[in-house]
PDB file of N, CA and C in Angstrom:
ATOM      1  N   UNK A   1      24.492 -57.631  65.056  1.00  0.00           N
ATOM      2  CA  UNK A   1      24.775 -59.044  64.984  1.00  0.00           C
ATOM      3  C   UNK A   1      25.414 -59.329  63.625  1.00  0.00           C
ATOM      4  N   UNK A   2      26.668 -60.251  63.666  1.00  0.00           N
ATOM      5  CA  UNK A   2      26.978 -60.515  62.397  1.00  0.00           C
ATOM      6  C   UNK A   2      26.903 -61.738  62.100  1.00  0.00           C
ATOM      7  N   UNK A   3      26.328 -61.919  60.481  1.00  0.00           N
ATOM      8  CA  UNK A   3      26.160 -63.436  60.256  1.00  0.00           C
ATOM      9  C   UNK A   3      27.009 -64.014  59.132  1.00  0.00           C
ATOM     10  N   UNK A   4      27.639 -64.640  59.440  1.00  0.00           N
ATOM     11  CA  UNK A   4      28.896 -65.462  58.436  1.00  0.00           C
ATOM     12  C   UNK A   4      27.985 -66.511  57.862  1.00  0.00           C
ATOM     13  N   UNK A   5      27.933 -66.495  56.068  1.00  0.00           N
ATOM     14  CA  UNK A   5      27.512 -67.188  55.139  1.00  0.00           C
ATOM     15  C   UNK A   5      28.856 -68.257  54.825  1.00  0.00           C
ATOM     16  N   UNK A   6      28.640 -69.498  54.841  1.00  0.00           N
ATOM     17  CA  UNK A   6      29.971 -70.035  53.783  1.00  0.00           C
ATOM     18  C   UNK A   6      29.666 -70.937  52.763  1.00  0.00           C
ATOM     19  N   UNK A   7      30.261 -70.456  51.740  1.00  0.00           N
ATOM     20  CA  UNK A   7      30.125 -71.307  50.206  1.00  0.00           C
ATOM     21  C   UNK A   7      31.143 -72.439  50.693  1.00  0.00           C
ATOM     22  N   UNK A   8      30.548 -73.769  50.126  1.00  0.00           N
ATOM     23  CA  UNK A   8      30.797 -74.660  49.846  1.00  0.00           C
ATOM     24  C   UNK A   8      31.192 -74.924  48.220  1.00  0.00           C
ATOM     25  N   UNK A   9      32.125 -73.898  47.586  1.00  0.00           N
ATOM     26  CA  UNK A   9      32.637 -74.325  46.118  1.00  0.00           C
ATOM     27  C   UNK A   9      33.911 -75.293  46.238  1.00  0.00           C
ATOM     28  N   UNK A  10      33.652 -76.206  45.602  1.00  0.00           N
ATOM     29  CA  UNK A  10      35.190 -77.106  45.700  1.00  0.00           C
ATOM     30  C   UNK A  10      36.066 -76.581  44.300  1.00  0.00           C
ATOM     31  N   UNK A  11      35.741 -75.984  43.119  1.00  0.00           N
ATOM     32  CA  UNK A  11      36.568 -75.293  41.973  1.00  0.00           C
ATOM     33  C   UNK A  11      36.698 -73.827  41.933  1.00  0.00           C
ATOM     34  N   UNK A  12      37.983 -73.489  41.313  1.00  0.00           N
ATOM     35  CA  UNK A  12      37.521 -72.372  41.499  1.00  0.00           C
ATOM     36  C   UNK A  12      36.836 -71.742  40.501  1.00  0.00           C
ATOM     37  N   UNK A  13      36.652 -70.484  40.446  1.00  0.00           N
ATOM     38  CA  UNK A  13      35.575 -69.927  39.549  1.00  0.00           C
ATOM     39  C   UNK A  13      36.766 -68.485  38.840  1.00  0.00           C
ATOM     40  N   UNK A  14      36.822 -68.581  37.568  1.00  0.00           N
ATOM     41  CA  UNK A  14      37.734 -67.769  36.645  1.00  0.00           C
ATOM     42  C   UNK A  14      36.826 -66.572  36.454  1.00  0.00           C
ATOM     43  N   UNK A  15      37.650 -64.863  36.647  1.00  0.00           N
ATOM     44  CA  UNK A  15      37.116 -64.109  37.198  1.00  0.00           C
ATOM     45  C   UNK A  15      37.961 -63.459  35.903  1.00  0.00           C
ATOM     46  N   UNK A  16      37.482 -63.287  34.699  1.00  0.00           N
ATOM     47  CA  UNK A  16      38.418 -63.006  33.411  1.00  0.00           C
ATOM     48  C   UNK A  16      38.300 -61.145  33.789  1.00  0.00           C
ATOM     49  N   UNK A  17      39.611 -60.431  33.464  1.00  0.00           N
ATOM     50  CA  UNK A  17      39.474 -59.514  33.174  1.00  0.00           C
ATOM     51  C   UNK A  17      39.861 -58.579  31.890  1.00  0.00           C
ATOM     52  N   UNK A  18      39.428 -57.136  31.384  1.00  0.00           N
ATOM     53  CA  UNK A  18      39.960 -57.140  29.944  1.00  0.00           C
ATOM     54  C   UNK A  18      40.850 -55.804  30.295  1.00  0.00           C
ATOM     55  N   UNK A  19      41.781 -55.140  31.397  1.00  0.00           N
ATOM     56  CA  UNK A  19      42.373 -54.454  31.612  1.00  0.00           C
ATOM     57  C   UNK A  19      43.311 -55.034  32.521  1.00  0.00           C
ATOM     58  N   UNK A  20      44.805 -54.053  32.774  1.00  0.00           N
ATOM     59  CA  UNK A  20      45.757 -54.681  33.522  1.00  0.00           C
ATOM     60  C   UNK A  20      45.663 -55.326  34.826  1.00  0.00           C
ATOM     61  N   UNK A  21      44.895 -54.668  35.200  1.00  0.00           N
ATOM     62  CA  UNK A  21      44.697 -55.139  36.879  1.00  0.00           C
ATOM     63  C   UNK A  21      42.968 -54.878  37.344  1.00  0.00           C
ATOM     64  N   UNK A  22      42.677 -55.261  38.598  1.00  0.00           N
ATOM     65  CA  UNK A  22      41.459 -54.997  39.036  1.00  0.00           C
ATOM     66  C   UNK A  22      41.215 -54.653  40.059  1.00  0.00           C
ATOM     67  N   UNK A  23      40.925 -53.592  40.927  1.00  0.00           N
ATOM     68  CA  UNK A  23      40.838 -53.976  42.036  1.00  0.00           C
ATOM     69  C   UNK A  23      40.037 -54.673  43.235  1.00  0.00           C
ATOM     70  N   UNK A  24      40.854 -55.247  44.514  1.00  0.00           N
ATOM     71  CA  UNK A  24      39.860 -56.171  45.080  1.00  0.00           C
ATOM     72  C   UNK A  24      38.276 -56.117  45.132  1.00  0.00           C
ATOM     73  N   UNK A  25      38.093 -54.738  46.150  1.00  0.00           N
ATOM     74  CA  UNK A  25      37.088 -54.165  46.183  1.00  0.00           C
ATOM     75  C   UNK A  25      35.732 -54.510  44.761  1.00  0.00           C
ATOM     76  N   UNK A  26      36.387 -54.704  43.532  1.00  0.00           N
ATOM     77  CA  UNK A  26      35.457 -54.434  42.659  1.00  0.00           C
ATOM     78  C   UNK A  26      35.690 -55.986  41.664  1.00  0.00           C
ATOM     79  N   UNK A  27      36.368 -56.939  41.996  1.00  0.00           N
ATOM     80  CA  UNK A  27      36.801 -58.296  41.688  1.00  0.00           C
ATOM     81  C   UNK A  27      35.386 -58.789  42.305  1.00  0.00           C
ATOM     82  N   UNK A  28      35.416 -58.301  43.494  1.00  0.00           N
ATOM     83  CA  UNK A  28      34.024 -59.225  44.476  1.00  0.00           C
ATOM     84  C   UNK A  28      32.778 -58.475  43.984  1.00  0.00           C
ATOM     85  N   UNK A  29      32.348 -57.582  43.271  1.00  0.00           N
ATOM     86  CA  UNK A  29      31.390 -57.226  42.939  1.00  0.00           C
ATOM     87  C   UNK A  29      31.301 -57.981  41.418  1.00  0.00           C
ATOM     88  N   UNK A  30      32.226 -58.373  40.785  1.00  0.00           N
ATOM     89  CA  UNK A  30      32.141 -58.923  39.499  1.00  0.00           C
ATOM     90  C   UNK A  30      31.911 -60.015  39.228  1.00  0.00           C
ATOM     91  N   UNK A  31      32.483 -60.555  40.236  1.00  0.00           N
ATOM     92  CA  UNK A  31      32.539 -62.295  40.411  1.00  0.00           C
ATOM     93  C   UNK A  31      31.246 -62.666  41.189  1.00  0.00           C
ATOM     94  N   UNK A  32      30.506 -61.375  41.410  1.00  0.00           N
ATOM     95  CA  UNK A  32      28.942 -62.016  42.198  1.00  0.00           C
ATOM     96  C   UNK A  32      29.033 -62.348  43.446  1.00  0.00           C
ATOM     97  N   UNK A  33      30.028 -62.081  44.187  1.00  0.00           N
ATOM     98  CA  UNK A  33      30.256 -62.750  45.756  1.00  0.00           C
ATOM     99  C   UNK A  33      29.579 -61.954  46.523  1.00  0.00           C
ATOM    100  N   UNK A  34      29.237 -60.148  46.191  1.00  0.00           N
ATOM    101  CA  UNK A  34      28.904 -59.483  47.126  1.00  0.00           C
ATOM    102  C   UNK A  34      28.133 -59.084  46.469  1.00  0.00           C
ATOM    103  N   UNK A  35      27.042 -58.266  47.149  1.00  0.00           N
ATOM    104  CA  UNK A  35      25.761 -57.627  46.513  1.00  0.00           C
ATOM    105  C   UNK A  35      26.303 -56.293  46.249  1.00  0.00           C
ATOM    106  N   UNK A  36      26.746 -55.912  47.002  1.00  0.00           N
ATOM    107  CA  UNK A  36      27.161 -54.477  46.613  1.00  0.00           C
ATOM    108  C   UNK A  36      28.682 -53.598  47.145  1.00  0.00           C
ATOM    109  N   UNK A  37      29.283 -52.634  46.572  1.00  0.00           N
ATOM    110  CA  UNK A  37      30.186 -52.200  46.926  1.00  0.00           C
ATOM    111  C   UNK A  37      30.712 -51.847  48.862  1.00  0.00           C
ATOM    112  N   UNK A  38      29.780 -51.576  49.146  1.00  0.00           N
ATOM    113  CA  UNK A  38      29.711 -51.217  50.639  1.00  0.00           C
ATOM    114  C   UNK A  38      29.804 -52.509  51.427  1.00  0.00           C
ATOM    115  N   UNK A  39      29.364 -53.572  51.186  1.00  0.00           N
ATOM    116  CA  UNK A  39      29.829 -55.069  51.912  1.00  0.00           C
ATOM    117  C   UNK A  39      31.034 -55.460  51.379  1.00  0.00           C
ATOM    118  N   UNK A  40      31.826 -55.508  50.289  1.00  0.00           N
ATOM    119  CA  UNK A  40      32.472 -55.745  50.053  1.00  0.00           C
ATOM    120  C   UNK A  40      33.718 -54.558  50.898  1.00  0.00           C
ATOM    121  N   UNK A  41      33.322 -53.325  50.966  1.00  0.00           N
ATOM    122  CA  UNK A  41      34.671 -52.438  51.867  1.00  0.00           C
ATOM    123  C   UNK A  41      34.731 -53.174  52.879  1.00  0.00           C
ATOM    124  N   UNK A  42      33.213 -53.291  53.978  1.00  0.00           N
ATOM    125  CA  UNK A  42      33.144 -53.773  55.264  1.00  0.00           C
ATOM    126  C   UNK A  42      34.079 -55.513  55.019  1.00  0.00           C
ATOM    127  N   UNK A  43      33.988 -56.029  54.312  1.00  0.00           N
ATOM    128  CA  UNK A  43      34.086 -57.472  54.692  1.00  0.00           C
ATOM    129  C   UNK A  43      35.559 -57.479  54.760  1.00  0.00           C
ATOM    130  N   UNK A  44      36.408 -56.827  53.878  1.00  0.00           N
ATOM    131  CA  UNK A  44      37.782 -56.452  53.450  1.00  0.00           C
ATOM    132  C   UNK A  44      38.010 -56.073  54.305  1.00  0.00           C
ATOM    133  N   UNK A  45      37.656 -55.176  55.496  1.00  0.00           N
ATOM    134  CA  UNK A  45      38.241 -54.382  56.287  1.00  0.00           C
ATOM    135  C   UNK A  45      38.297 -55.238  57.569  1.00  0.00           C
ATOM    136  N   UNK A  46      37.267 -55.930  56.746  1.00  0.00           N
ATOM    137  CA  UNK A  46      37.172 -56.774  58.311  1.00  0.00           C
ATOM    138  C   UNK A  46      38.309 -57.628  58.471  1.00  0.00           C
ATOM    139  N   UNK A  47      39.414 -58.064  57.731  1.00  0.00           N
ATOM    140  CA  UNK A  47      39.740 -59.379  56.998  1.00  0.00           C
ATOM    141  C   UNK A  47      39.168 -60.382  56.824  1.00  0.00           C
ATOM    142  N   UNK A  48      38.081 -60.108  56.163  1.00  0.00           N
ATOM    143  CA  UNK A  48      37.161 -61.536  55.402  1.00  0.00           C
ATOM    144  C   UNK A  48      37.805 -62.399  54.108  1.00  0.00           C
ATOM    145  N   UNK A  49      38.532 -61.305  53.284  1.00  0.00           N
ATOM    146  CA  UNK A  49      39.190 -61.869  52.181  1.00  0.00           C
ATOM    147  C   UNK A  49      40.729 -62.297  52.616  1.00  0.00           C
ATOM    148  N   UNK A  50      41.332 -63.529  51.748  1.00  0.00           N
ATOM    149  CA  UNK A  50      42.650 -63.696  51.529  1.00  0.00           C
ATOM    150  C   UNK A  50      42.795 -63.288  49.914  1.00  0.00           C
ATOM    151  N   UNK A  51      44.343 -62.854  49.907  1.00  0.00           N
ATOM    152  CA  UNK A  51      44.836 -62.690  48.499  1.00  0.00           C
ATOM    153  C   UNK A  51      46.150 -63.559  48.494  1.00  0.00           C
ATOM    154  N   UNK A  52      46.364 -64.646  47.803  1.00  0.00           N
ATOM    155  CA  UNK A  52      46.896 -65.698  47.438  1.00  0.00           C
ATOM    156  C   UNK A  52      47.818 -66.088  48.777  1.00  0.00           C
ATOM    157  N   UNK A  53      46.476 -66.470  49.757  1.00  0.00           N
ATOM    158  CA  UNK A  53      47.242 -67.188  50.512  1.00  0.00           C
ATOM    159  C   UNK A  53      47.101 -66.206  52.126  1.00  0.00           C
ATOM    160  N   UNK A  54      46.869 -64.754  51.762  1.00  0.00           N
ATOM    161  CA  UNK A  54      47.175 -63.822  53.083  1.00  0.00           C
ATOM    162  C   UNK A  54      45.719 -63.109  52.806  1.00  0.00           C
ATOM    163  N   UNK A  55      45.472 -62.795  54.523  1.00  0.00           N
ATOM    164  CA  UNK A  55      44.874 -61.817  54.998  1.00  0.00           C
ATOM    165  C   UNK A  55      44.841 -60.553  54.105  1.00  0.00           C
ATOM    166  N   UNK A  56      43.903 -59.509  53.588  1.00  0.00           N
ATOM    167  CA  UNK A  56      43.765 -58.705  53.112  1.00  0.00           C
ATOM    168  C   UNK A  56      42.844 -57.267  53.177  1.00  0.00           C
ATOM    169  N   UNK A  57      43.561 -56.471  54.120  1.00  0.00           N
ATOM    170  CA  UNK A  57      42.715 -56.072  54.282  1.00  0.00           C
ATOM    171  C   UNK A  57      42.588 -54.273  53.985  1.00  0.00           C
ATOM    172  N   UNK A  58      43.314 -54.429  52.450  1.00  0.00           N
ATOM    173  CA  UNK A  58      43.103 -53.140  51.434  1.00  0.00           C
ATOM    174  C   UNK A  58      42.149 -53.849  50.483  1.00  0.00           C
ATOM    175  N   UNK A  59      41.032 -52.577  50.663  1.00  0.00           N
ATOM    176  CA  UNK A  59      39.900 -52.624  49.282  1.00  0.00           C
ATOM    177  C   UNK A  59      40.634 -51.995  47.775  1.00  0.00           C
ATOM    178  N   UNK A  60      41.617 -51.559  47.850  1.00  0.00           N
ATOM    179  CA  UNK A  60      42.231 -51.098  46.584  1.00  0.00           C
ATOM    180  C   UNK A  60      43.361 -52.162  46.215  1.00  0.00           C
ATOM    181  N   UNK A  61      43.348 -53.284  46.570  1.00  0.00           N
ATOM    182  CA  UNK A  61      44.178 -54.106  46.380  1.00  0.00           C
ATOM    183  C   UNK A  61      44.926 -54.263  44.804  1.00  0.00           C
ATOM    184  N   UNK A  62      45.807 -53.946  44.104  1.00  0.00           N
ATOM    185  CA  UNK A  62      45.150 -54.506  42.455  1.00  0.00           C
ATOM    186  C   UNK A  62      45.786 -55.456  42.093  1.00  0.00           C
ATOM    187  N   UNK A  63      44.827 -56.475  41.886  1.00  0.00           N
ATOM    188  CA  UNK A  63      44.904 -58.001  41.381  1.00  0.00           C
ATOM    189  C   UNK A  63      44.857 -57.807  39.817  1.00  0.00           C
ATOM    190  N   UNK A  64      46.134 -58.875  39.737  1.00  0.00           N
ATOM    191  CA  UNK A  64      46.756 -59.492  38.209  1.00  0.00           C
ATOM    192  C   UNK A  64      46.412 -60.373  37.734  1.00  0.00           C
ATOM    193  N   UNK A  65      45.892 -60.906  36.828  1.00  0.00           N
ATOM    194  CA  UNK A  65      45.903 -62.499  36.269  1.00  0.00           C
ATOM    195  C   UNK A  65      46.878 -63.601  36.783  1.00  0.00           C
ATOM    196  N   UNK A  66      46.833 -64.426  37.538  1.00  0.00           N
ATOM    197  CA  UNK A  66      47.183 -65.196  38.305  1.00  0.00           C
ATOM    198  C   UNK A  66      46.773 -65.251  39.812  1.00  0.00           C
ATOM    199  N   UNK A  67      46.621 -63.674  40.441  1.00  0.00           N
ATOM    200  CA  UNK A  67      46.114 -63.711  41.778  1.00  0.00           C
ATOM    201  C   UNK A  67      44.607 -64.620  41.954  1.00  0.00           C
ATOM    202  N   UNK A  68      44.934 -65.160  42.751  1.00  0.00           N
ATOM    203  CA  UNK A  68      43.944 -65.844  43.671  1.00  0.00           C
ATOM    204  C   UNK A  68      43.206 -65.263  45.202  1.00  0.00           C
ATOM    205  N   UNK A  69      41.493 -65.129  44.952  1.00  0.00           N
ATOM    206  CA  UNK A  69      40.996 -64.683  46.279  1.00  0.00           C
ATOM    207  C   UNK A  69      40.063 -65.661  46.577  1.00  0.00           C
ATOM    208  N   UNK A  70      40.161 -65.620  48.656  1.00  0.00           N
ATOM    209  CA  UNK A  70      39.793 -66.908  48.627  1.00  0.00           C
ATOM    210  C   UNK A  70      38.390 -66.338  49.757  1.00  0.00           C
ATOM    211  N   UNK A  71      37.141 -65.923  49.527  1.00  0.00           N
ATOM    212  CA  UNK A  71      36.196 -65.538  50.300  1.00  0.00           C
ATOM    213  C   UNK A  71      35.312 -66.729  50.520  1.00  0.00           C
ATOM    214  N   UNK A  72      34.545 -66.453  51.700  1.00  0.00           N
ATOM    215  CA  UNK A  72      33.382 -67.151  52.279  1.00  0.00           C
ATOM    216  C   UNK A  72      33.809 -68.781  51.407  1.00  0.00           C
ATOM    217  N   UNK A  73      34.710 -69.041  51.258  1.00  0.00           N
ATOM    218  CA  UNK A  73      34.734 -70.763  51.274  1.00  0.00           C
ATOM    219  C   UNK A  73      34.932 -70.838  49.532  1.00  0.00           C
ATOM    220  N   UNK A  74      34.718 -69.681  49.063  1.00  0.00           N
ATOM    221  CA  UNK A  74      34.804 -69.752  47.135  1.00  0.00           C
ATOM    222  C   UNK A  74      36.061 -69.216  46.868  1.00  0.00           C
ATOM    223  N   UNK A  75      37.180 -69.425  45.450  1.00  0.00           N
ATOM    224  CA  UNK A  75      37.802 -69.277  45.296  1.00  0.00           C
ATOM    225  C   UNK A  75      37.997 -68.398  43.939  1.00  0.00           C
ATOM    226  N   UNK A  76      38.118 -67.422  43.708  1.00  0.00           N
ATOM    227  CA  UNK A  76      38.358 -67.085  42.637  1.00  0.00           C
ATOM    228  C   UNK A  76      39.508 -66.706  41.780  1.00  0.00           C
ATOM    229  N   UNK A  77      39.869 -66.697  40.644  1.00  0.00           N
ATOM    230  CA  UNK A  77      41.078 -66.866  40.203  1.00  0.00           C
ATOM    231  C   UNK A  77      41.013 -65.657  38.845  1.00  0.00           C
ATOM    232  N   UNK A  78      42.013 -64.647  39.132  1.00  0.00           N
ATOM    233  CA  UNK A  78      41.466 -63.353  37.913  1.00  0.00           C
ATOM    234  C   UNK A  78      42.600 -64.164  36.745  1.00  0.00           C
ATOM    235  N   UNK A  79      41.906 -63.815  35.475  1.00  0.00           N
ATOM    236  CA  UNK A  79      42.422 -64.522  34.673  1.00  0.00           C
ATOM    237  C   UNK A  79      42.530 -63.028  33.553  1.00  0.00           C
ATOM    238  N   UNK A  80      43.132 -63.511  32.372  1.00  0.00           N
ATOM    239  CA  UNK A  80      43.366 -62.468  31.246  1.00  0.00           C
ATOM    240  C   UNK A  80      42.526 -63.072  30.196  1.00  0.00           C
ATOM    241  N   UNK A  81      41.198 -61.771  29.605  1.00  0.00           N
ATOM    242  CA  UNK A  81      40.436 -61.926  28.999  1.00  0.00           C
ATOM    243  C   UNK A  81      41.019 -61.545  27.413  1.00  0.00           C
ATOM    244  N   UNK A  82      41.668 -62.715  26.368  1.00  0.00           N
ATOM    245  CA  UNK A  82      42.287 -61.742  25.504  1.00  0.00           C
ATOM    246  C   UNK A  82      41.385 -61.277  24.393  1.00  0.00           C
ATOM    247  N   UNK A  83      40.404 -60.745  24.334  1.00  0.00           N
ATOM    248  CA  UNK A  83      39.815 -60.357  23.371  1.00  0.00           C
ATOM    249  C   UNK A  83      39.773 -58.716  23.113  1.00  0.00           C
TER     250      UNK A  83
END
């Protein structure tokens, strides 16, 4: 049985990173959306995630500062951490 959770975030939530890129797979483990690496393959595969706008359904995706992912109703936005 599968059970669909949905966040109700109306902002999005800045997902800073301190290297060039990130990938999807491990964006959703950072940003707290998924408990663990293995829901996050399944949910991706499933097409659970969008990446700015589209269906996504590579876990090696690699997101830039500006990409936008839009899961279970939350939005997150990878940003550049300059420190």
């Amino acid at each position: 049985m599968k059970v669909v959770v949905k966040r109700r975030d109306t902002a999005a939530k800045e997902v800073p990173i301190t290297t060039e890129f990130i990938r999807l797979e491990a964006l959703l483990k950072l940003a707290d959306a998924v408990p663990s690496g293995g829901m996050a393959k399944n949910l991706i595969q499933d097409g659970e995630v969008m990446v700015n706008d589209e269906v996504c359904t590579m876990r090696g995706k690699k997101l830039r500062p500006g990409d936008r992912v839009l899961f279970m109703g939350a939005t997150y936005v990878v940003t550049a951490n300059e420190t």
